[in-house]
N, C-alpha and C. Protein backbone atom coordinates (compact mmCIF):
# COMPACT_ATOMS: atom_id res chain seq x y z
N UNK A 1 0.83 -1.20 0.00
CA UNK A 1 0.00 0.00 0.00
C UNK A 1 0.87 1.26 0.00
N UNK A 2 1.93 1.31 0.66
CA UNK A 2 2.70 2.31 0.69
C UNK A 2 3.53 2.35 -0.39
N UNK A 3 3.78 1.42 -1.29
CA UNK A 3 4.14 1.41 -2.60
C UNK A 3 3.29 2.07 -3.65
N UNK A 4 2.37 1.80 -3.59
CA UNK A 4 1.25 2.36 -4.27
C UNK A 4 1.15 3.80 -4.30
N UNK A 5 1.08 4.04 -2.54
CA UNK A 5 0.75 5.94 -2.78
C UNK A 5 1.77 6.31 -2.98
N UNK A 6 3.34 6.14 -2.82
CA UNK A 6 4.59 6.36 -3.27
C UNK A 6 4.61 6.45 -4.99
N UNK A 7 3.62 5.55 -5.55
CA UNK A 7 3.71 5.58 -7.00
C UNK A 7 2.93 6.81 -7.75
N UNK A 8 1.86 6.91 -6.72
CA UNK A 8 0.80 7.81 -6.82
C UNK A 8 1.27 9.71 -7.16
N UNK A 9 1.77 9.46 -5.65
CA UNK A 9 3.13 10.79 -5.52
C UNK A 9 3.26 11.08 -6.18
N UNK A 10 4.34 10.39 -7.11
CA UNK A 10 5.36 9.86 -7.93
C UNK A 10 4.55 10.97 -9.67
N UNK A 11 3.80 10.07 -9.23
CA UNK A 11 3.32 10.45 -10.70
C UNK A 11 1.97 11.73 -10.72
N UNK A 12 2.16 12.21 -10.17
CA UNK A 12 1.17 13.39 -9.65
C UNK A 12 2.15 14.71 -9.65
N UNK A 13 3.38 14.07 -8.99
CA UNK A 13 4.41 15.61 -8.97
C UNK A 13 5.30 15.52 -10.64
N UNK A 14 5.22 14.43 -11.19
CA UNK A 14 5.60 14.12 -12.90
C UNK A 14 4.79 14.74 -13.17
N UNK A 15 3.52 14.87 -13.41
CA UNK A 15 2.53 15.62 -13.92
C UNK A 15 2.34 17.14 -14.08
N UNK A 16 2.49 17.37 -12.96
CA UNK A 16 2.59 18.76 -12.16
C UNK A 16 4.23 19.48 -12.94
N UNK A 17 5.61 18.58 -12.79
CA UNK A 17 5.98 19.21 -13.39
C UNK A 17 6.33 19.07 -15.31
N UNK A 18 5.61 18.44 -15.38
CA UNK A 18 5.36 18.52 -17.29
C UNK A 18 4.48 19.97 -17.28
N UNK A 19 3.07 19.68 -16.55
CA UNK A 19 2.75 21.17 -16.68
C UNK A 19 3.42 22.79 -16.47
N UNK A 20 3.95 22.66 -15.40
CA UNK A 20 5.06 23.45 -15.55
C UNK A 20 6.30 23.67 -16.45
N UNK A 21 6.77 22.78 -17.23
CA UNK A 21 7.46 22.71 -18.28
C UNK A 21 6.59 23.39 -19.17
N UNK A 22 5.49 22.98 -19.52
CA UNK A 22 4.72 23.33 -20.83
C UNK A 22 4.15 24.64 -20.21
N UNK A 23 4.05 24.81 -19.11
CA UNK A 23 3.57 26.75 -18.83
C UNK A 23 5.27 27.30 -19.08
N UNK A 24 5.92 27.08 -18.64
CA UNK A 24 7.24 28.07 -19.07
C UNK A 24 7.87 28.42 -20.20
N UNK A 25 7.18 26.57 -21.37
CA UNK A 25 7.67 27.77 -22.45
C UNK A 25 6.65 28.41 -23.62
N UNK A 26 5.72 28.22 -22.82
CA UNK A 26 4.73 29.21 -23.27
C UNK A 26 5.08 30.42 -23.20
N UNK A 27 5.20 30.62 -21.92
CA UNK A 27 5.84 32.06 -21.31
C UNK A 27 7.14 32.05 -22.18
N UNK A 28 7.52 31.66 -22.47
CA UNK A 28 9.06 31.70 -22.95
C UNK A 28 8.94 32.30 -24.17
N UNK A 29 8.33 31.53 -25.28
CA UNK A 29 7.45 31.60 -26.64
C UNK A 29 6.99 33.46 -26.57
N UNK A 30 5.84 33.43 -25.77
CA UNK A 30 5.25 34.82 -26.20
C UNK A 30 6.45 36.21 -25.46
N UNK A 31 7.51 35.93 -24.57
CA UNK A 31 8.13 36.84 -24.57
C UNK A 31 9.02 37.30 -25.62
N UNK A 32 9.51 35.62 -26.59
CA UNK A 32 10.08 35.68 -27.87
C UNK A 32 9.66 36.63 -28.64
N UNK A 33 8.20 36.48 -28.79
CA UNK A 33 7.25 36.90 -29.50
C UNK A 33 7.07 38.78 -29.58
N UNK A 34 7.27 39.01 -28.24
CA UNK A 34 7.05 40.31 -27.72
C UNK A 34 8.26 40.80 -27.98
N UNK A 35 9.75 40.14 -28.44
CA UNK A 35 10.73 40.79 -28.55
C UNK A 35 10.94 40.83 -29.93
N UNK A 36 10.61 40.48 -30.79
CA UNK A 36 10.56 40.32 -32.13
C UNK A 36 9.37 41.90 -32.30
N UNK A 37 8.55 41.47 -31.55
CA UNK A 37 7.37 42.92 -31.75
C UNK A 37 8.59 44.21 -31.52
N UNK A 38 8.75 44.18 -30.33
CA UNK A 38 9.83 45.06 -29.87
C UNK A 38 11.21 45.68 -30.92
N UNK A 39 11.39 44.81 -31.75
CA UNK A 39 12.29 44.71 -32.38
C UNK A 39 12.23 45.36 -33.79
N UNK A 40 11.31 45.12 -34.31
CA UNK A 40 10.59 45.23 -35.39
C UNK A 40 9.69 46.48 -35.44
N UNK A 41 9.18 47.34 -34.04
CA UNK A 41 8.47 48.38 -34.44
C UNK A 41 9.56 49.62 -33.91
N UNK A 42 9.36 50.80 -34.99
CA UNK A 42 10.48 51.84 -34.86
C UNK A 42 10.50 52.39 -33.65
N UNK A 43 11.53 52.52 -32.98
CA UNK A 43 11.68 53.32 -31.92
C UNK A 43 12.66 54.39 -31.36
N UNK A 44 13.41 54.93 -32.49
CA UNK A 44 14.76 55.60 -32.07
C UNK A 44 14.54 56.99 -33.18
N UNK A 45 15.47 57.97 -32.46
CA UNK A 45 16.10 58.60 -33.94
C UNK A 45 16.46 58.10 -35.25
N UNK A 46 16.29 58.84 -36.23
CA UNK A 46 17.36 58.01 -37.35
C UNK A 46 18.27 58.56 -37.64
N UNK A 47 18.99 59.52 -36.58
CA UNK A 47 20.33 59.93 -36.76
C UNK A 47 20.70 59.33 -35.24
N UNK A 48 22.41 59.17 -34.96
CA UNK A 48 22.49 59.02 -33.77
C UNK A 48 22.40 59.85 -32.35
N UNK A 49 22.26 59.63 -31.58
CA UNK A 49 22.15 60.60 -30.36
C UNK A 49 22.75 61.51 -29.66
N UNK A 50 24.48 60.86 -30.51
CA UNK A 50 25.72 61.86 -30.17
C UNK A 50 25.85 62.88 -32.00
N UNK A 51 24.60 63.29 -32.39
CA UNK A 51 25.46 63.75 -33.60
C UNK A 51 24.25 64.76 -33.66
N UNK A 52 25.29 66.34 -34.02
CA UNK A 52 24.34 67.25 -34.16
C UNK A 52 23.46 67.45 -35.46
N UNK A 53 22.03 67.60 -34.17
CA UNK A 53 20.84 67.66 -35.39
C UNK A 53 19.46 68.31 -34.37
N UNK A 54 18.62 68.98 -34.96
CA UNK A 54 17.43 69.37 -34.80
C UNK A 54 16.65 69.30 -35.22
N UNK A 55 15.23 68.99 -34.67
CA UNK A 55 13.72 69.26 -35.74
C UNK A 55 13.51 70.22 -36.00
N UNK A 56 13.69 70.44 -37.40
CA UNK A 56 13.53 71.60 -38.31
C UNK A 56 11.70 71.81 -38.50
N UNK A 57 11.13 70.85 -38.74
CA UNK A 57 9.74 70.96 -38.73
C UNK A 57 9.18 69.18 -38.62
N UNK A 58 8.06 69.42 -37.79
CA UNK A 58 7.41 68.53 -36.90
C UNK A 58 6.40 68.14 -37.88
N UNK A 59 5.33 67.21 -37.47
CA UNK A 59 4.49 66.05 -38.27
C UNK A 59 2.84 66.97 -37.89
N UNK A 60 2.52 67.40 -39.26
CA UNK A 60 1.58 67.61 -39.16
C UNK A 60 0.67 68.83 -40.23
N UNK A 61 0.33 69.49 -40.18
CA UNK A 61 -0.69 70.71 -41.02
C UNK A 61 1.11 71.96 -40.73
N UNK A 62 1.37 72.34 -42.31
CA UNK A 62 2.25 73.00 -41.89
C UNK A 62 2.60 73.96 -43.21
N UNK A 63 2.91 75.42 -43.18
CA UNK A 63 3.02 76.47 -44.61
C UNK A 63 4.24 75.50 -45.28
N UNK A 64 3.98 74.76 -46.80
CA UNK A 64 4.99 74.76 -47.39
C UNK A 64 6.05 75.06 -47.23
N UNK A 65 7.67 74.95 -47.12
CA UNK A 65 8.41 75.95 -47.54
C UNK A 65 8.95 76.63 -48.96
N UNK A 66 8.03 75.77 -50.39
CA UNK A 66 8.31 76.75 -51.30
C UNK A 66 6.76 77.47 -51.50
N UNK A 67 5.97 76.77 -51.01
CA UNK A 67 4.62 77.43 -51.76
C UNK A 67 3.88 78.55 -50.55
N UNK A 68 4.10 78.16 -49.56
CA UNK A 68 3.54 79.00 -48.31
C UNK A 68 2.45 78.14 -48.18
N UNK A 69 1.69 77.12 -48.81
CA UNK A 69 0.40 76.94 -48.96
C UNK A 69 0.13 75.71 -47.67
N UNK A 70 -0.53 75.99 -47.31
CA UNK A 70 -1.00 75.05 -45.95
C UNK A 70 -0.94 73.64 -46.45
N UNK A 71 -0.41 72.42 -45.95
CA UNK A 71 -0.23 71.51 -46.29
C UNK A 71 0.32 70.43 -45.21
N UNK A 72 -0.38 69.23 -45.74
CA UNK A 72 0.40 68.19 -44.67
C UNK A 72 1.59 67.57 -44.64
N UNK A 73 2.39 67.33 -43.37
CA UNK A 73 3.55 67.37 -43.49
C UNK A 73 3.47 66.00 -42.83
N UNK A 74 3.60 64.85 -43.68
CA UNK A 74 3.50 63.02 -42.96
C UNK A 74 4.89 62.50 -42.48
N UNK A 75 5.47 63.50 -42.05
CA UNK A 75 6.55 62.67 -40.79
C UNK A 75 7.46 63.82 -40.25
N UNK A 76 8.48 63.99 -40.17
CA UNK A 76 9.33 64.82 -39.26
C UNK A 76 10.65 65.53 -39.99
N UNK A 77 11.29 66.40 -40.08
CA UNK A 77 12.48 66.45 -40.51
C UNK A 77 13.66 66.83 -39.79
N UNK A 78 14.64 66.48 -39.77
CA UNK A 78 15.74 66.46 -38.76
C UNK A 78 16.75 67.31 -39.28
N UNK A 79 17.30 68.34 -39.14
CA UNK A 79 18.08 69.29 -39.52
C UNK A 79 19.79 68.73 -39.49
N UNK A 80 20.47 68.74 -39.64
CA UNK A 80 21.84 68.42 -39.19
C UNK A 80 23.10 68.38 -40.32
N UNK A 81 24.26 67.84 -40.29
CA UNK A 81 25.69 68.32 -40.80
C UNK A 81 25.42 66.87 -41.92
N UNK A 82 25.43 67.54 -43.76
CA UNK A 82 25.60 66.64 -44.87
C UNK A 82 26.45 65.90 -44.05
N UNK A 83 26.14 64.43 -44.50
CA UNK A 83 26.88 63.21 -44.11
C UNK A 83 26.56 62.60 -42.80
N UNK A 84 25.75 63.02 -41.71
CA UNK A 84 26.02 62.49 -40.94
C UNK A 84 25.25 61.47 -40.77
N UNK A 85 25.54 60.09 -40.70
CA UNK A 85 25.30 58.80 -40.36
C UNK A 85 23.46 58.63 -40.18
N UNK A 86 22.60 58.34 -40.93
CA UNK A 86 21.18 58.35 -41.27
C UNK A 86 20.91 56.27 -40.68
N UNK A 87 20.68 56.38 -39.60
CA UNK A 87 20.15 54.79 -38.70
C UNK A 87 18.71 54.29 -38.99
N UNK A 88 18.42 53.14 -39.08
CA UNK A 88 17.20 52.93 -38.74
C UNK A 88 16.82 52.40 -37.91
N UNK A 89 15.10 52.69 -37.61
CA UNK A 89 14.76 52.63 -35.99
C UNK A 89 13.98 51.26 -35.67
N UNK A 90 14.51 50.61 -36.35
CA UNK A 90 14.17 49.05 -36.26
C UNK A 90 14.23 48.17 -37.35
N UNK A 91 14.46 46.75 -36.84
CA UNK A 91 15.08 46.02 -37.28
C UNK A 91 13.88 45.46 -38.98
N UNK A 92 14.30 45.34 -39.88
CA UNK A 92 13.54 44.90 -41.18
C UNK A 92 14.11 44.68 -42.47
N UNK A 93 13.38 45.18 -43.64
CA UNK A 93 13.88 44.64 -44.63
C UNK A 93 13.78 45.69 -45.66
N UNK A 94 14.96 46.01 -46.37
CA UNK A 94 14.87 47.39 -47.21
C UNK A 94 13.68 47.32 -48.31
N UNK A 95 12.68 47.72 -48.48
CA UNK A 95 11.78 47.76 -49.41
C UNK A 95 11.83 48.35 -51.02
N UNK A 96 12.66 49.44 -50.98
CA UNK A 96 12.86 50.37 -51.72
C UNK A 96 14.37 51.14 -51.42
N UNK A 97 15.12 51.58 -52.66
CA UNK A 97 15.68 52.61 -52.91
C UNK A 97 15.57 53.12 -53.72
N UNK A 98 15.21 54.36 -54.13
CA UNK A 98 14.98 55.03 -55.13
C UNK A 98 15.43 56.50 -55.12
N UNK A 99 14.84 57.31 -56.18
CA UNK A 99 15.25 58.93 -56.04
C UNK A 99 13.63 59.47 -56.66
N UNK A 100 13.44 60.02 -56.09
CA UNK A 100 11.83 61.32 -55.92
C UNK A 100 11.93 61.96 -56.11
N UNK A 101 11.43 63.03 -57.52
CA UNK A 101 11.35 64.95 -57.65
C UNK A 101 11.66 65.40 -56.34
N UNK A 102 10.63 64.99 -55.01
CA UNK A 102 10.38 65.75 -53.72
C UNK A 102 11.41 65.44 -53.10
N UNK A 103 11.76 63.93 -52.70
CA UNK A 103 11.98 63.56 -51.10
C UNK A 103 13.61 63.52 -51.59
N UNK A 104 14.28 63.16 -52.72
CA UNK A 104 14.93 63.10 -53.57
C UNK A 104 15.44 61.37 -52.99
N UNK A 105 17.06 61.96 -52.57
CA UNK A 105 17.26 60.32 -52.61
C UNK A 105 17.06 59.45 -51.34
N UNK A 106 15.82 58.50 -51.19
CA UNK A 106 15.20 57.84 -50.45
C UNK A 106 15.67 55.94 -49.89
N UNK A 107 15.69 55.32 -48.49
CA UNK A 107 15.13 54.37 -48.56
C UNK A 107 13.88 54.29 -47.88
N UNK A 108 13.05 52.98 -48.04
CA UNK A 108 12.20 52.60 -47.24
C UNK A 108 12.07 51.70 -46.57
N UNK A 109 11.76 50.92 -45.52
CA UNK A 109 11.94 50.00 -44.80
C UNK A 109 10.70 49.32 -44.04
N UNK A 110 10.44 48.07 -45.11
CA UNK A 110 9.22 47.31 -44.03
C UNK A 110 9.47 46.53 -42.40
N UNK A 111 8.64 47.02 -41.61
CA UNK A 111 9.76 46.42 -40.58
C UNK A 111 8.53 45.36 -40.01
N UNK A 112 7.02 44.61 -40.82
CA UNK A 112 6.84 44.27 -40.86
C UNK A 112 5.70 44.67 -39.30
N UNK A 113 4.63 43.88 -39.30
CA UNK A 113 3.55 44.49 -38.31
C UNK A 113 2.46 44.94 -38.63
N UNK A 114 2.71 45.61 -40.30
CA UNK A 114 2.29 46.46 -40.58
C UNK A 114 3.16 47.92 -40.76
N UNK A 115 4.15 48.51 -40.04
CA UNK A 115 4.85 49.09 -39.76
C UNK A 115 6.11 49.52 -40.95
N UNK A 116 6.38 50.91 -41.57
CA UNK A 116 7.20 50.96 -42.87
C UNK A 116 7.49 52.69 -42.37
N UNK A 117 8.99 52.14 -42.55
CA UNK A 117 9.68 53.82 -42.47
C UNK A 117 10.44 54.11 -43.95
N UNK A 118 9.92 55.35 -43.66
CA UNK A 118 10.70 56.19 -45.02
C UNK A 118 11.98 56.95 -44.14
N UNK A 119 13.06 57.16 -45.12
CA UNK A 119 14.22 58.06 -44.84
C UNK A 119 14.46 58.70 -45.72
N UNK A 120 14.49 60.12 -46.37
CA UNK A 120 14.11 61.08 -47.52
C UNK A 120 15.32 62.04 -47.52
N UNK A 121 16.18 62.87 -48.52
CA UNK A 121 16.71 63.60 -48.85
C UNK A 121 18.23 63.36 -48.58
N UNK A 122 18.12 62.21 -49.11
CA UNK A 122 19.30 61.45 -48.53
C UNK A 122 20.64 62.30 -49.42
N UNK A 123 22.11 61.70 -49.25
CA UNK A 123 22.72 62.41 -50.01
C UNK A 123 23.42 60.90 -50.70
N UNK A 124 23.42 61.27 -51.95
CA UNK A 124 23.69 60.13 -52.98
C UNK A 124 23.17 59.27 -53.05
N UNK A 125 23.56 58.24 -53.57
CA UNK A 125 22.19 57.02 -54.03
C UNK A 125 22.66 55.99 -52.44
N UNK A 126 21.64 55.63 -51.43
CA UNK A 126 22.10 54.85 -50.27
C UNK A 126 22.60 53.66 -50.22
N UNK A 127 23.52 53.30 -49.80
CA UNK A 127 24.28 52.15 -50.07
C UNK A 127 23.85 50.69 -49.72
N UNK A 128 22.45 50.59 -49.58
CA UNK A 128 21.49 49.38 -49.19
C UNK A 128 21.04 48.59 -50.63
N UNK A 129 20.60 47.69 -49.94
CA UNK A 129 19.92 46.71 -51.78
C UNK A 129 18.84 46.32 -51.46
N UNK A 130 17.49 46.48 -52.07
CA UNK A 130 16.11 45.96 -51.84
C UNK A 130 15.96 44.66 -51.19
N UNK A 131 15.83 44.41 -50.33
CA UNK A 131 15.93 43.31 -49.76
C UNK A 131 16.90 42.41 -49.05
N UNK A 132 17.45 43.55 -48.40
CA UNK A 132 18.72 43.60 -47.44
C UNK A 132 18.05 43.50 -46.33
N UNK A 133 18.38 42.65 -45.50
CA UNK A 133 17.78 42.73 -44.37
C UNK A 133 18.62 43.67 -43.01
N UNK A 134 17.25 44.35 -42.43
CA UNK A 134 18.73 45.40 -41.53
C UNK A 134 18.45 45.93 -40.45
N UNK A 135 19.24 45.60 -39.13
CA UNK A 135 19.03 45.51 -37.83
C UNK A 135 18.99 47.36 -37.45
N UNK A 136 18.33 47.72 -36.28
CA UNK A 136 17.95 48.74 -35.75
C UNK A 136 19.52 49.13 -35.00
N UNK A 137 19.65 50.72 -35.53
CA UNK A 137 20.87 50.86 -35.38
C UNK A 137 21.82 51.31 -36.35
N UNK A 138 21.56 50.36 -37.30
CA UNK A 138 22.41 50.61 -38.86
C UNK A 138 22.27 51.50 -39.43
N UNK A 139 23.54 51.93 -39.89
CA UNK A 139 23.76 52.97 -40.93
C UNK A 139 23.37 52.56 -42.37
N UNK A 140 21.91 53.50 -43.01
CA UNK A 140 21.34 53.10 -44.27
C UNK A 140 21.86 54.23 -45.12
N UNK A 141 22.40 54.82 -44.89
CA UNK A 141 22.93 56.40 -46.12
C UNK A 141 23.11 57.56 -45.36
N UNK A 142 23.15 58.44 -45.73
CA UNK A 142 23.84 59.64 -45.09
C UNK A 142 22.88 60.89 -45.67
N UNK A 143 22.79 62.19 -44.46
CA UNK A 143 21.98 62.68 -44.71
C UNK A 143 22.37 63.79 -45.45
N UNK A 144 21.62 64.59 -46.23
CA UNK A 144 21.63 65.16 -47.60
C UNK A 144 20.67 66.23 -47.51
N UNK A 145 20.58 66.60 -48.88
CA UNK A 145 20.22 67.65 -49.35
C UNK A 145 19.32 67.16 -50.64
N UNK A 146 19.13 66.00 -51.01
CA UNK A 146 18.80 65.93 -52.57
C UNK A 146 17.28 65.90 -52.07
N UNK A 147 16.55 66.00 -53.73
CA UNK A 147 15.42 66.74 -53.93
C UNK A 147 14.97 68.03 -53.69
N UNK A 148 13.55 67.75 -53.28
CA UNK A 148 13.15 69.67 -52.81
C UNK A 148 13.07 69.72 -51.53
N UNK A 149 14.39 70.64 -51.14
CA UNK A 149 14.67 70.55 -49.94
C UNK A 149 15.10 71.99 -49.78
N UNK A 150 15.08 73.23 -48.21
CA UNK A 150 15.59 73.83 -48.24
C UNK A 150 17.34 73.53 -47.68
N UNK A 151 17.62 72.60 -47.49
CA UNK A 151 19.09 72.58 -46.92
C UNK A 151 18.98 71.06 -46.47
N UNK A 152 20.41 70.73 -45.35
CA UNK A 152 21.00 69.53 -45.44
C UNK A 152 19.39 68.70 -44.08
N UNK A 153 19.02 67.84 -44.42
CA UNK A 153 18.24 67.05 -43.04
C UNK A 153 17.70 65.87 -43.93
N UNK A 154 17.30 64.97 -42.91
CA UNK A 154 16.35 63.84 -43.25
C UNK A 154 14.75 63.90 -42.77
N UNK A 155 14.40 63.54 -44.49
CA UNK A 155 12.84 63.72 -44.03
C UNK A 155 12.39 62.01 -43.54
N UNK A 156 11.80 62.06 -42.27
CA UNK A 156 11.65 60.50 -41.71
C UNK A 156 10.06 60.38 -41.31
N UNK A 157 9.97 59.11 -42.03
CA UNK A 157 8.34 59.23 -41.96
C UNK A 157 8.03 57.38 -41.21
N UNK A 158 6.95 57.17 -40.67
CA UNK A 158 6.57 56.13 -40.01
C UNK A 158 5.02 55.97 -40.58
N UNK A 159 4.66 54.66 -41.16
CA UNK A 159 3.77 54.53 -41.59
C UNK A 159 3.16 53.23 -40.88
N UNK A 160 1.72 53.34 -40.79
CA UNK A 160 1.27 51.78 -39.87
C UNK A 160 0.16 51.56 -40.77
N UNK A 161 0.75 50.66 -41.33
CA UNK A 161 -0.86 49.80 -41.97
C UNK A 161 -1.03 50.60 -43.17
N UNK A 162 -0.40 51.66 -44.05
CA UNK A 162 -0.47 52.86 -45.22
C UNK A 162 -0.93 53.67 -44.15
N UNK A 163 -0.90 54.22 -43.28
CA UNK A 163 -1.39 55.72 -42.96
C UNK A 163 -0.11 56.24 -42.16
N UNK A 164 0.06 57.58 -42.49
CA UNK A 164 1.21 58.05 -41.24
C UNK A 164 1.03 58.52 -40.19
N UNK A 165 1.98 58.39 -39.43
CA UNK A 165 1.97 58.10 -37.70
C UNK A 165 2.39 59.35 -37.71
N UNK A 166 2.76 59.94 -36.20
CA UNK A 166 3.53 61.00 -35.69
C UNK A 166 4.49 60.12 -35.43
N UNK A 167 6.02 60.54 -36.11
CA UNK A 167 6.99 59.71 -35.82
C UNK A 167 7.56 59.81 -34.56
N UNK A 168 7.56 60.87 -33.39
CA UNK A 168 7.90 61.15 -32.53
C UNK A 168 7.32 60.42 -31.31
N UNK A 169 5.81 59.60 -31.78
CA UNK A 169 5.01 58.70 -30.55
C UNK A 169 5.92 57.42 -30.80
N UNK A 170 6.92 57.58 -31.70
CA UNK A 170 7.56 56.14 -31.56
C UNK A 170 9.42 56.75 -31.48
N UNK A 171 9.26 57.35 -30.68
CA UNK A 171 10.64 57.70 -30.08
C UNK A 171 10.98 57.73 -29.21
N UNK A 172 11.71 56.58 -28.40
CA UNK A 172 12.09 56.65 -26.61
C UNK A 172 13.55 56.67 -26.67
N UNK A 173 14.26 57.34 -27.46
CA UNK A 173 15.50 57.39 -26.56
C UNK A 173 15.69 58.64 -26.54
């Protein structure tokens, strides 16, 4: 009899810990999960933090600067010194490089979620390839002057799902 409930034990605290195995890596799984989210949605400057730069003009209803004419302005622009080191703010996959009348020389970046950043007025053609894959952090081109621009900055835009965001609700550093 005491063999028995010894077996009983036995196989009750086996049980107990399989379930616990299978709750931890559940937990394990969706924190994966949450870091890949984490990873993947923009969250930084796209210049670095030690390099001088300012918002020249903010995301939103704003006078042209060639037309004066009231107009929307779908992301942010960052003022700062031709060349300096243009990052992206999370980890994805280059979508696009191209050159634009406006934004002039551009990449774009799906970072998947739904989630797609533009980097605009770049200087020279950016040294990425459509479908480069590229960690948050990295240097995608350097910032410029090309297109219609009044002077040297990056125009940086955040898009969720096709609509644009305020790029600044996704900036914590």
């Amino acid at each position: 009899n005491m063999l028995s409930d010894s077996y009983l034990s036995l196989n009750r605290l086996e049980r107990e810990s399989q379930f616990l195995e299978n709750s931890f890596a559940s937990i394990e799984a969706e924190m994966e999960e949450k870091e890949v989210d984490r990873d993947h949605t923009p969250s930084i400057l796209p210049v670095a933090p030690n390099s001088d730069y300012y918002v020249s003009s903010s995301y939103g209803y704003r006078a042209d600067p060639y037309t004066g004419r009231r107009e929307f302005h779908g992301g942010v622009d960052i003022a700062g010194h031709t060349g300096t080191p243009i990052i992206t703010t999370a980890d994805g996959v280059v979508q696009k490089v191209s050159r634009d009348r406006r934004i002039g020389h551009y990449v774009a970046i799906n970072h998947g979620q739904g989630y797609r950043t533009v980097y605009g007025h770049l200087h020279q053609r950016p040294p990425v390839k459509v479908g480069q894959v590229v960690k948050r952090g990295q240097t995608i081109g350097k910032l410029g002057n090309s297109g219609r621009s009044t002077g040297p900055h990056v125009h940086y835009a955040v898009q969720r799902n096709g609509r644009h965001k305020d790029p600044f609700r996704y900036i914590f550093n």
